[in-house]
Protein backbone atom coordinates (compact mmCIF):
# COMPACT_ATOMS: atom_id res chain seq x y z
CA UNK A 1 -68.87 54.75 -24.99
CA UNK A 2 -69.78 55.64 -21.32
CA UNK A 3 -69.24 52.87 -18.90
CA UNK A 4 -72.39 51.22 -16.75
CA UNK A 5 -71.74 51.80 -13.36
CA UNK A 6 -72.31 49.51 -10.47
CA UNK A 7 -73.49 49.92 -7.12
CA UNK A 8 -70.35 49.61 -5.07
CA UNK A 9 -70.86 48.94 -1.26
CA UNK A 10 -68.59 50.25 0.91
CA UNK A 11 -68.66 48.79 4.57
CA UNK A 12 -68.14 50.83 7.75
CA UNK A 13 -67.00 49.83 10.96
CA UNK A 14 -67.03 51.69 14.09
CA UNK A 15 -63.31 52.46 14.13
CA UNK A 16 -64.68 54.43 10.93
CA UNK A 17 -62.06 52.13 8.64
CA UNK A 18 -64.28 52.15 5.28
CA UNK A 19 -63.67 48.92 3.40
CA UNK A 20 -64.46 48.51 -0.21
CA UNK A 21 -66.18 44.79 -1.06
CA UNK A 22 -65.16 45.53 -4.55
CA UNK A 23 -61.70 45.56 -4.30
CA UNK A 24 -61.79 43.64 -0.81
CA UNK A 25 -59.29 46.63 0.46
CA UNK A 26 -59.53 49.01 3.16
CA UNK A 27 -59.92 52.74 1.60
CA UNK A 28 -60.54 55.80 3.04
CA UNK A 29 -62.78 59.05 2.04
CA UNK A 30 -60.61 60.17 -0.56
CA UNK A 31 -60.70 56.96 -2.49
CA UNK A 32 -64.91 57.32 -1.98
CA UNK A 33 -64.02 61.31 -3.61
CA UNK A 34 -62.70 59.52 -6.45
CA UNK A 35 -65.15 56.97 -7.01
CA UNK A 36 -67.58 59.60 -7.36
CA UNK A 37 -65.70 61.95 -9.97
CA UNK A 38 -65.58 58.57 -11.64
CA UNK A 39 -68.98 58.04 -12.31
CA UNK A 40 -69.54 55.16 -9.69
CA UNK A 41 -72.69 55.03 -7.48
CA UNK A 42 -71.45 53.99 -3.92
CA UNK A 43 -73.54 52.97 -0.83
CA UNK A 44 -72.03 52.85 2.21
CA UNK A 45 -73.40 50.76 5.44
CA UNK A 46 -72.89 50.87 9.03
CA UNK A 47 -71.44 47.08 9.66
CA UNK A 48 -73.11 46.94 12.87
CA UNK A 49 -76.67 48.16 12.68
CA UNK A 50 -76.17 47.61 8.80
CA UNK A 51 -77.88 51.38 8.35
CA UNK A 52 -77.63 53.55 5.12
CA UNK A 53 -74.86 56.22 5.79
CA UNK A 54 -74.20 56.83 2.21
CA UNK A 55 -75.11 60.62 3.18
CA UNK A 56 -73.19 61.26 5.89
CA UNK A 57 -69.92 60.14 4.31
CA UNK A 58 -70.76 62.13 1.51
CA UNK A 59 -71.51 65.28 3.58
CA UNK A 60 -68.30 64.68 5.13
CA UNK A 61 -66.45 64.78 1.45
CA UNK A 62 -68.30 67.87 0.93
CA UNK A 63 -67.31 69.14 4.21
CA UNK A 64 -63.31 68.47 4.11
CA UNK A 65 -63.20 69.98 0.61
CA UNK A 66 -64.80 72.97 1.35
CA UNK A 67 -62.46 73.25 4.36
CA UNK A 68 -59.35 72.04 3.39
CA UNK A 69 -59.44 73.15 -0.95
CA UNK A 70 -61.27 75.92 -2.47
CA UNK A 71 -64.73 75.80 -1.27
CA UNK A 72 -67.94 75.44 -3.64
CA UNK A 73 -70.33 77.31 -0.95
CA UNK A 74 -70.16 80.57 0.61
CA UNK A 75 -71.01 81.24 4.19
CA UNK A 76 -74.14 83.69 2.65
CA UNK A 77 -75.12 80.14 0.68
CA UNK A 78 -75.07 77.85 3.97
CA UNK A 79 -77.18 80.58 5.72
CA UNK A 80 -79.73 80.42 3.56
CA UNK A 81 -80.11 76.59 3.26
CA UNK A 82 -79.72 76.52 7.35
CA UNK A 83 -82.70 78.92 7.19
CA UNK A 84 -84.98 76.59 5.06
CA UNK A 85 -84.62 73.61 7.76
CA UNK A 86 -88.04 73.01 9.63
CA UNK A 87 -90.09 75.59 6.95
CA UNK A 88 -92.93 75.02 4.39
CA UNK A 89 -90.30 75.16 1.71
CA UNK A 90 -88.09 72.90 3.00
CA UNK A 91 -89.59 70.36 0.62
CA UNK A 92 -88.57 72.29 -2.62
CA UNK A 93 -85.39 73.54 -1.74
CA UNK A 94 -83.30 70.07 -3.14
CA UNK A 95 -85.18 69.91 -6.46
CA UNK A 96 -84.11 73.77 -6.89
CA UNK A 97 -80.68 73.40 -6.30
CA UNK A 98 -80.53 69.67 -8.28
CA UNK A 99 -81.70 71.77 -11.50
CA UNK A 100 -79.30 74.34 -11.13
CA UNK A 101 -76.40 71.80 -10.64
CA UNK A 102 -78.02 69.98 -13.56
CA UNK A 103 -78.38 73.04 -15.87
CA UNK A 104 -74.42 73.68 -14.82
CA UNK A 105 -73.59 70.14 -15.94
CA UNK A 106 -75.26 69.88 -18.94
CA UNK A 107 -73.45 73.38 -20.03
CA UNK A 108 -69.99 71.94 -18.96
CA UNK A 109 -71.20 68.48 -20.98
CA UNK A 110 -72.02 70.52 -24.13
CA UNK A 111 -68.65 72.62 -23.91
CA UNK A 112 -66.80 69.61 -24.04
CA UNK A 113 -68.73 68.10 -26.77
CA UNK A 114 -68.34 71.22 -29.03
CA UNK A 115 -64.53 71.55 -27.76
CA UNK A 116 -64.03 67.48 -28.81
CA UNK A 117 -65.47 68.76 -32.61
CA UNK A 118 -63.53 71.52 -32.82
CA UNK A 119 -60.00 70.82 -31.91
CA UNK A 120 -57.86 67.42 -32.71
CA UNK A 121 -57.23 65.19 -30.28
CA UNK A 122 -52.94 66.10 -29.96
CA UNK A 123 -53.72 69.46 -29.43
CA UNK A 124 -56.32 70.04 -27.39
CA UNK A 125 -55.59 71.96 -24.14
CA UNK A 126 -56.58 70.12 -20.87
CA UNK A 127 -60.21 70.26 -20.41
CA UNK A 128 -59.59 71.98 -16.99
CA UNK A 129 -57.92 74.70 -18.39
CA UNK A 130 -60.22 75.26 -21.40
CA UNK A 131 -62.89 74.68 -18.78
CA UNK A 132 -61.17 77.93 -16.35
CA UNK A 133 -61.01 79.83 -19.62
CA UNK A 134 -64.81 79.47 -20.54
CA UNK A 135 -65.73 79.83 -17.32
CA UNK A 136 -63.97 83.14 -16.95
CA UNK A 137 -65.49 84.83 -20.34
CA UNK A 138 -68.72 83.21 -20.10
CA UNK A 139 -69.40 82.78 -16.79
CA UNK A 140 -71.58 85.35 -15.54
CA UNK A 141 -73.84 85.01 -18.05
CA UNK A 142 -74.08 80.93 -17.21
CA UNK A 143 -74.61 82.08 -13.84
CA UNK A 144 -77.06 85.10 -15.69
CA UNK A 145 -78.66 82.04 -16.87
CA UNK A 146 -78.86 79.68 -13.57
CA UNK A 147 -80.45 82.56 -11.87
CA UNK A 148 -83.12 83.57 -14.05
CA UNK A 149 -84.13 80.02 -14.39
CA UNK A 150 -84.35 79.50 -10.89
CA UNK A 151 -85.54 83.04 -10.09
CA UNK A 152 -88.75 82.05 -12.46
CA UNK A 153 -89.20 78.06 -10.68
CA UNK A 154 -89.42 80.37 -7.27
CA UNK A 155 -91.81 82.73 -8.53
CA UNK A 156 -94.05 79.82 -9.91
CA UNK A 157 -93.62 77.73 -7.08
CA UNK A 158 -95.07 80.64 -4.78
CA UNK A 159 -97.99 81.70 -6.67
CA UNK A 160 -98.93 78.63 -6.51
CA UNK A 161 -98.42 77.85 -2.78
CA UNK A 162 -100.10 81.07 -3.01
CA UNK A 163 -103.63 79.81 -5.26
CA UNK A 164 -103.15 76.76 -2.84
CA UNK A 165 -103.42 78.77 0.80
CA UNK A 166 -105.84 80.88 -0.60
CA UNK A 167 -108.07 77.75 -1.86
CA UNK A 168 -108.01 76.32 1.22
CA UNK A 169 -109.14 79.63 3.03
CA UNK A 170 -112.14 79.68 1.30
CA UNK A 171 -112.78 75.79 1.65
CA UNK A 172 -112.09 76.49 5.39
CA UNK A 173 -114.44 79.46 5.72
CA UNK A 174 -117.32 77.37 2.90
CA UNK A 175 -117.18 74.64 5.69
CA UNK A 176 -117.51 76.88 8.53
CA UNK A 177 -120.79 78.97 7.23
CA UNK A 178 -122.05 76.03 6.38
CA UNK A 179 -122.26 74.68 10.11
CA UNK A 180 -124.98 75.62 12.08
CA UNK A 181 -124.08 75.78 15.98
CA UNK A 182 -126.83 75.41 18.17
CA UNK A 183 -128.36 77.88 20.94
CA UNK A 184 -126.74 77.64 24.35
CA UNK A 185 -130.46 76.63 26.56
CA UNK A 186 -129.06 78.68 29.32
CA UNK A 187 -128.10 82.38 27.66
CA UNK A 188 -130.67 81.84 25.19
CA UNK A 189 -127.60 83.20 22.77
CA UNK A 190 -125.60 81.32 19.91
């Protein structure tokens, strides 16, 4: 039975000392890291202006794992969502990468389901490893998978920004034939 989690608040003060009210201890990112992989939801405020900086502390997981363990993102990766920052797309580029990460988490999910029905309890392998073993004979073609699906969302997703631009072209040029500008009284002209 999966547990219900609980918004945990996490206090931060300017000498960036993160405080759990859960626990009513001091923690630091690590112990947020964990909370995470556990399933909890976490929000973390700024004591003084009492702001939301739940993201920044996350980005700042993200950013010491991917520095200091085997990173997630290559540099080719980054470039490309630094390039969608201030353009049309901008918009669409989270839900994108949110079904990816969800069609990659619902794969691991059912591997571990079908693993739990197929081998007994005492001897199954750690899930890590069996994971690392799937994942190296099957994981191009989840990847196969990931890619077509998303290739397909872009390709929908531009024809019909596409329909859309080209809509409003002809709205734009309907409502500019249909206004009549009147004669200039000195050149005689339009």
């Amino acid at each position: 039975m999966k547990k219900t989690s609980e918004l945990r608040i996490i206090k931060k003060y300017q000498n960036r000392r993160l405080y759990d009210t859960a626990t009513s201890t001091y923690i630091i990112l690590e112990d947020i890291k964990q909370m995470v992989m556990d399933g909890d939801v976490i929000k973390v405020i700024d004591v003084k202006t009492e702001a939301d900086v739940t993201r920044s502390v996350l980005l700042q997981i993200i950013l010491d794992e991917e520095v200091h363990a085997t990173p997630i993102f290559s540099n080719e990766f980054l470039l490309q969502i630094i390039r969608f920052y201030g353009k049309a797309f901008q918009p669409a580029v989270s839900p994108f990468l949110e079904q990816g990460i969800d069609m990659l988490r619902q794969t691991q999910k059912k591997f571990y389901s079908q693993l739990k029905a197929t081998h007994h309890k005492d001897s199954t392998p750690s899930s890590f490893e069996l994971w690392k073993e799937f994942w190296a004979e099957r994981g191009s073609f989840v990847q196969q998978n990931i890619f077509e699906y998303l290739t397909a969302s872009t390709s929908n997703f531009i024809q019909v920004q596409e329909q859309v631009k080209e809509q409003l072209q002809s709205q734009a040029e309907n409502f500019i034939s249909m206004m009549k500008f009147p004669f200039n009284k000195h050149t005689g002209s339009k």
